[in-house]
Protein backbone atom coordinates (compact mmCIF):
# COMPACT_ATOMS: atom_id res chain seq x y z
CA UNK A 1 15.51 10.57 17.54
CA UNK A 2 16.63 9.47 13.91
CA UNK A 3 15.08 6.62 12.63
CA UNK A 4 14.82 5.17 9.06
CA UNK A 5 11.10 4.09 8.12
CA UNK A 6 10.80 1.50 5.10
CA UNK A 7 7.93 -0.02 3.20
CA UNK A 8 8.40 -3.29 1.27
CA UNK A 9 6.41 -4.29 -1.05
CA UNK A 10 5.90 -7.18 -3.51
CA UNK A 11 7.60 -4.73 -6.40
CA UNK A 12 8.80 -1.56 -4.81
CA UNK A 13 10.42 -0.65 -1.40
CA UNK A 14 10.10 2.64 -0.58
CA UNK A 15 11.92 4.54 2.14
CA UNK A 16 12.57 7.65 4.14
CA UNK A 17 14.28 9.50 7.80
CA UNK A 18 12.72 10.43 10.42
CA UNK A 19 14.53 13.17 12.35
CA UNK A 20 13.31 15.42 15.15
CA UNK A 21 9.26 14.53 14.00
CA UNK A 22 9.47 15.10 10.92
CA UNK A 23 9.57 12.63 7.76
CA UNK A 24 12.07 13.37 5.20
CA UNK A 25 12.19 13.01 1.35
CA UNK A 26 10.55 9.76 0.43
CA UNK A 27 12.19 7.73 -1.99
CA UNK A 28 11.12 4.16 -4.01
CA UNK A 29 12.83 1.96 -5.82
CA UNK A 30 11.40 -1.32 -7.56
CA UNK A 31 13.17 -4.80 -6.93
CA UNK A 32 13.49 -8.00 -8.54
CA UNK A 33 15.31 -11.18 -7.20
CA UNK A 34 18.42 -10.02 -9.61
CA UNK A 35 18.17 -6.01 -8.21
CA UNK A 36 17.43 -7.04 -4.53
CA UNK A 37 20.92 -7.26 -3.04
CA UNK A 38 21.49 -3.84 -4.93
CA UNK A 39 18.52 -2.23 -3.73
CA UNK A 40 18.91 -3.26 -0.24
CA UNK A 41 22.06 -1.58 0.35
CA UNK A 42 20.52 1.38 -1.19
CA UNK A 43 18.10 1.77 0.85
CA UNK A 44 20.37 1.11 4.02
CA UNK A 45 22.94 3.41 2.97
CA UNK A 46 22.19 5.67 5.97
CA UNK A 47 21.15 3.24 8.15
CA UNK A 48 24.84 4.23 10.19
CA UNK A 49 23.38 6.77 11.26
CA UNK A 50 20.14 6.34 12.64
CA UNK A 51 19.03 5.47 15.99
CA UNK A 52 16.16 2.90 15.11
CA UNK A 53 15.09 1.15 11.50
CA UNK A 54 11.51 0.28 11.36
CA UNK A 55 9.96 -1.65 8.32
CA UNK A 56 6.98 -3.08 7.25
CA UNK A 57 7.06 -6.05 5.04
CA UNK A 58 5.16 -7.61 2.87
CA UNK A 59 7.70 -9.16 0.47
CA UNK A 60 8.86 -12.39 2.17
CA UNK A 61 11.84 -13.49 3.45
CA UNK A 62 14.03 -12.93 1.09
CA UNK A 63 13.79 -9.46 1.61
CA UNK A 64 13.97 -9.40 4.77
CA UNK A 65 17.35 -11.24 5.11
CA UNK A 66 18.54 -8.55 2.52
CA UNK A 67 17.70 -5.44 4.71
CA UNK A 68 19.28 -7.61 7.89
CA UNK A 69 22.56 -8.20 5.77
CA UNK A 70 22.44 -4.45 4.35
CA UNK A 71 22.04 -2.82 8.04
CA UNK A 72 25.51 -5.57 9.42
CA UNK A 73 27.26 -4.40 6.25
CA UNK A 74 26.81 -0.63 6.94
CA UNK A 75 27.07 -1.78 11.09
CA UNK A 76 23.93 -0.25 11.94
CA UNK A 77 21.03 -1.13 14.74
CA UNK A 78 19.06 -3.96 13.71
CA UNK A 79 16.00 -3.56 11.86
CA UNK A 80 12.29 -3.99 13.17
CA UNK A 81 10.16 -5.91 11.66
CA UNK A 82 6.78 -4.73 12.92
CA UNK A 83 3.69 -6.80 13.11
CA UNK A 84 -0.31 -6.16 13.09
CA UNK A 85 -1.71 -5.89 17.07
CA UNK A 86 -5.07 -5.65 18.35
CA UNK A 87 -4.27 -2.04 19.57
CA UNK A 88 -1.87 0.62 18.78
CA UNK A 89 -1.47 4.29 18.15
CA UNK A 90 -5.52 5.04 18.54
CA UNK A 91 -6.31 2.88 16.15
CA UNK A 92 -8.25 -0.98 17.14
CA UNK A 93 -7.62 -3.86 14.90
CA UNK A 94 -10.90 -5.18 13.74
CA UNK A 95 -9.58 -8.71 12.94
CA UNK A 96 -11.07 -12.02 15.31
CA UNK A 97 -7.31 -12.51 14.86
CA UNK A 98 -5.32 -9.61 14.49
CA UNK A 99 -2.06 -11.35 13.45
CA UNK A 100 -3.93 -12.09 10.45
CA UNK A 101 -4.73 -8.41 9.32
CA UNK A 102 -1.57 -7.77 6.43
CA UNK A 103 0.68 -5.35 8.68
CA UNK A 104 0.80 -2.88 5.40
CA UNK A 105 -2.71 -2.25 6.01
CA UNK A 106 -2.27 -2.54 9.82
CA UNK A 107 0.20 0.51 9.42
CA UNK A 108 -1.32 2.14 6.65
CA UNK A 109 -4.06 2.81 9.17
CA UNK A 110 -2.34 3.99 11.60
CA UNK A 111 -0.89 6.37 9.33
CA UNK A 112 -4.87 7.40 7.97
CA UNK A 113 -5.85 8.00 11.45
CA UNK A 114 -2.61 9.87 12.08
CA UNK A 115 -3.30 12.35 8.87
CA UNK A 116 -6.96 12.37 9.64
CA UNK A 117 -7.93 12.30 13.28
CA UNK A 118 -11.78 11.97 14.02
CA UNK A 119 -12.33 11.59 10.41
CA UNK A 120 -14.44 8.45 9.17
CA UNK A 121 -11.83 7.05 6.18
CA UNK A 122 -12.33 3.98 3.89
CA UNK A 123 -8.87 3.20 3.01
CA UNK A 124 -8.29 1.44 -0.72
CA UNK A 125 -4.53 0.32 -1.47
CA UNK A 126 -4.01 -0.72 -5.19
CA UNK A 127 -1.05 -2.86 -6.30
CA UNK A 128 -0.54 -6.32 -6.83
CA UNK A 129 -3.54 -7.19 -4.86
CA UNK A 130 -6.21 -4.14 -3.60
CA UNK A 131 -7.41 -3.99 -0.38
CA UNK A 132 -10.54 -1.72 0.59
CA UNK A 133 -10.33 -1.39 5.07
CA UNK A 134 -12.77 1.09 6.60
CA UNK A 135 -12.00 2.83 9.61
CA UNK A 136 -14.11 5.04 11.77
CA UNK A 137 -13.12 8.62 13.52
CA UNK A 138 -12.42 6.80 16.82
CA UNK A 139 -9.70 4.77 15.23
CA UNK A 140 -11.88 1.13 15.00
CA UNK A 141 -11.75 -1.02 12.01
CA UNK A 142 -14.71 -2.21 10.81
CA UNK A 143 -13.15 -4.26 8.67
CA UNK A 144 -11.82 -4.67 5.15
CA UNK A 145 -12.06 -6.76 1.46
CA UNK A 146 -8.87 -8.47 -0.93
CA UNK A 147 -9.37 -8.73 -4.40
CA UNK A 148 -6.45 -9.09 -7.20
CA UNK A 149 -5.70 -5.04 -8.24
CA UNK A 150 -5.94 -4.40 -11.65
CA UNK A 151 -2.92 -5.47 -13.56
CA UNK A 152 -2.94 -8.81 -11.70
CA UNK A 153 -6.73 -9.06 -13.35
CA UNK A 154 -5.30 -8.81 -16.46
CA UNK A 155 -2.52 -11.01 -16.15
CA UNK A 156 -4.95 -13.51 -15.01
CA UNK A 157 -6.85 -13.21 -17.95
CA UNK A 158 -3.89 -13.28 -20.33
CA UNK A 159 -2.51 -16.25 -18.52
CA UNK A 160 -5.63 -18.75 -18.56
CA UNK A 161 -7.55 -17.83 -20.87
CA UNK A 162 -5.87 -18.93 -24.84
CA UNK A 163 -8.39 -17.11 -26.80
CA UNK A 164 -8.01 -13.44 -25.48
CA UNK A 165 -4.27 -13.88 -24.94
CA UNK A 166 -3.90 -14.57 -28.93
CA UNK A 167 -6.48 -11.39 -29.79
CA UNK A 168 -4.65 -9.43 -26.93
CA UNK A 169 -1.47 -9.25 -28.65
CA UNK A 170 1.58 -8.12 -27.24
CA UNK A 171 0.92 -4.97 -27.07
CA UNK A 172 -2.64 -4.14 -28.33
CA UNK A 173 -3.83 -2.17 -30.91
CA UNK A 174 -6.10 1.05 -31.70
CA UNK A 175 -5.16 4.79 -29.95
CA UNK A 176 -7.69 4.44 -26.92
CA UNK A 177 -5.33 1.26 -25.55
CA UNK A 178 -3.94 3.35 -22.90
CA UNK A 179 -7.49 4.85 -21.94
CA UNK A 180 -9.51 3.25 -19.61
CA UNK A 181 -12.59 2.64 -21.37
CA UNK A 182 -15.31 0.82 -20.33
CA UNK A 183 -16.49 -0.20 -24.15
CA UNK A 184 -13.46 -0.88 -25.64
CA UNK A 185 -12.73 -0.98 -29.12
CA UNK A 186 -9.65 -3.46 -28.76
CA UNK A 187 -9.26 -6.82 -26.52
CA UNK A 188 -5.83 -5.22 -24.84
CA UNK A 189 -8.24 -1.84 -24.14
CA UNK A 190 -10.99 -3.93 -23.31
CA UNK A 191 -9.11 -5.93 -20.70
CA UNK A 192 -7.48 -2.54 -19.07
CA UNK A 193 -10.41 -0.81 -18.63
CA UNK A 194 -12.54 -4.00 -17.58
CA UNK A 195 -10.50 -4.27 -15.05
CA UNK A 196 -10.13 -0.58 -13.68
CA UNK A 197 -14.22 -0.19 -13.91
CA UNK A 198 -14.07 -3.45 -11.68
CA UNK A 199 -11.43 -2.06 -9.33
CA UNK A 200 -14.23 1.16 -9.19
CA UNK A 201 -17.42 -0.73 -8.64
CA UNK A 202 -15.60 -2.51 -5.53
CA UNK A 203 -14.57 1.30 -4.49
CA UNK A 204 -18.43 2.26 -5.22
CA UNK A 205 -20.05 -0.62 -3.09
CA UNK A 206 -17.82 -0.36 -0.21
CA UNK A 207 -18.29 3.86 -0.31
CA UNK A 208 -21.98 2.58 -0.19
CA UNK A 209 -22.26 0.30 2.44
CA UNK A 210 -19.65 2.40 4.61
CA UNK A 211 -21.91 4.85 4.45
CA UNK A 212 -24.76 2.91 5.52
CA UNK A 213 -23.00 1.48 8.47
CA UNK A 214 -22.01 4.50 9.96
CA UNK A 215 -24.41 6.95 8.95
CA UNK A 216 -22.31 9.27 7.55
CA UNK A 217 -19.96 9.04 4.09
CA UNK A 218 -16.19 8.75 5.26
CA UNK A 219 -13.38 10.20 3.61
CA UNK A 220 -12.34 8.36 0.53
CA UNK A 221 -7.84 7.40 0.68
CA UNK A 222 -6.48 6.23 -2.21
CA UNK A 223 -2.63 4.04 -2.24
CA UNK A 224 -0.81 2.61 -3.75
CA UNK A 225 1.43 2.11 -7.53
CA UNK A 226 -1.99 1.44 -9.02
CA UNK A 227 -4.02 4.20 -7.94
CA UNK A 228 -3.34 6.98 -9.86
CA UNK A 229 -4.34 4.97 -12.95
CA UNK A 230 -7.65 4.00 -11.48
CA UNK A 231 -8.65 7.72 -10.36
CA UNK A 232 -10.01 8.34 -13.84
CA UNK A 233 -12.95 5.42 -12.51
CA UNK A 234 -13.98 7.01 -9.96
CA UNK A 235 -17.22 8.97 -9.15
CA UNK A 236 -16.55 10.33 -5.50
CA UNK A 237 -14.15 12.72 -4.28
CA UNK A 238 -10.85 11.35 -2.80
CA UNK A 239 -7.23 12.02 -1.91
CA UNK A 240 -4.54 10.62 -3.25
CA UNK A 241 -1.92 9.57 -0.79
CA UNK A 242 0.95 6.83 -2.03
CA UNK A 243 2.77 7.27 1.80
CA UNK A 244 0.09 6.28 4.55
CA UNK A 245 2.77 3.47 5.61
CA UNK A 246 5.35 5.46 5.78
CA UNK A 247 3.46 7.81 8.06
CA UNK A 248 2.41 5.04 10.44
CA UNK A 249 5.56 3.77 10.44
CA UNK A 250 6.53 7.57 11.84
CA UNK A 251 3.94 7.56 14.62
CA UNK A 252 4.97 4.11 15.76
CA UNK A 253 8.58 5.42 16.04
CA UNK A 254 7.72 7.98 17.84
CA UNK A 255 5.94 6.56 19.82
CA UNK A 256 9.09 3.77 20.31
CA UNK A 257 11.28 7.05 21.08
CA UNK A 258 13.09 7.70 24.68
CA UNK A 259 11.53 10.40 26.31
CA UNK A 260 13.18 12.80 28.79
């Protein structure tokens, strides 16, 4: 089987093959409502030429009917669009509701537990908005926690609040800007690292209270365009892993795949 796995985001769609069990080069791209047509047909180049296209969204509809239009123009199968369940792949949705739970978390998950089998793993995705889900070795989520990530903190800020846009600047001032200090010597500094030590403490408590619930610390994940920059903030070991979707998205092919 040959399938094409694809992750779309709010700001980046990211995309690889899948051909005889094993993933392929990944590859990303970020899109705007002027780049998306562009992108889209990027991304389905290959699509000819695979037996199945599975993608996770997050981006909305607009994106969708992009990758639909992309896969007719290059006549290949239609795309799935795959949803959150209560069950799949060894891993339980924790949700009252599990259409609810955002399916890039859904799959990221199923992806973790893929990577890490009967491993305990709190799961922390940083982009536009960071989500923390914990998930224990027999594949049950416990649970999880939305907050905005980092640069939407700061956009916040810079958006409602007159006073600390005007001393912000446009681009800040004084050499530690790009540094993520927690006493800041600049308001652009001050709002970057304010932000990442927030991001950290979240990361902190839920490391905490994971631990707590299951008696045991689990394996820190970190996803994501905005985790590398908040590694720096971080006291406990972790792995950095910026394809967890992609991966689930592999195991749920698979397990899609004709056998015999």
């Amino acid at each position: 089987m040959k399938a094409l796995l694809i992750d779309a985001g709010n700001s980046r769609i990211k995309w690889c093959l899948l051909q005889q069990g094993r993933v392929g080069r990944r590859q990303a791209a970020p899109w705007t409502a002027v780049t998306l047509k562009r992108v889209a047909m990027r991304v389905l180049r290959n699509g000819g030429n695979v037996d199945a296209i599975l993608v996770c969204s997050v981006a909305g509809q607009g994106v969708a009917r992009a990758l639909r239009r992309a896969a007719r123009h290059y006549d290949a199968v239609t795309p799935i669009f795959v949803h959150s369940e209560r069950r799949a792949a060894g891993v339980t949705n924790g949700y009252r509701e599990p259409w609810r739970l955002g399916v890039d978390r859904w799959v990221a998950m199923i992806g973790a537990h893929a990577r890490f089998p009967r491993r305990d793993l709190c799961i922390v995705d940083v982009g536009t908005a960071m989500t923390v889900d914990l998930l224990d070795a027999g594949g049950r989520h416990h649970g999880g926690a939305i907050v905005p990530g980092p640069t939407l903190m700061v956009s916040a800020l810079l958006a409602s609040t007159a006073q600390i846009r005007q001393r912000a600047g446009r681009s800040g001032t004084g050499r530690n800007d790009s540094r993520a200090e927690l006493f800041a010597r600049s308001t652009r500094a001050a709002l970057r690292g304010g932000a990442r030590y927030a991001a950290a403490g979240l990361v902190a408590q839920a490391m905490q209270r994971a631990r707590v619930r299951l008696g045991r610390r689990p394996l820190l994940l970190l996803a994501g365009g905005g985790a590398a920059a908040l590694e720096s903030t971080l006291p406990s070991p972790h792995r950095l892993l910026d394809d967890l979707v992609l991966r689930g998205l592999a195991v749920l092919a698979q397990a899609q795949a004709p056998t015999g």
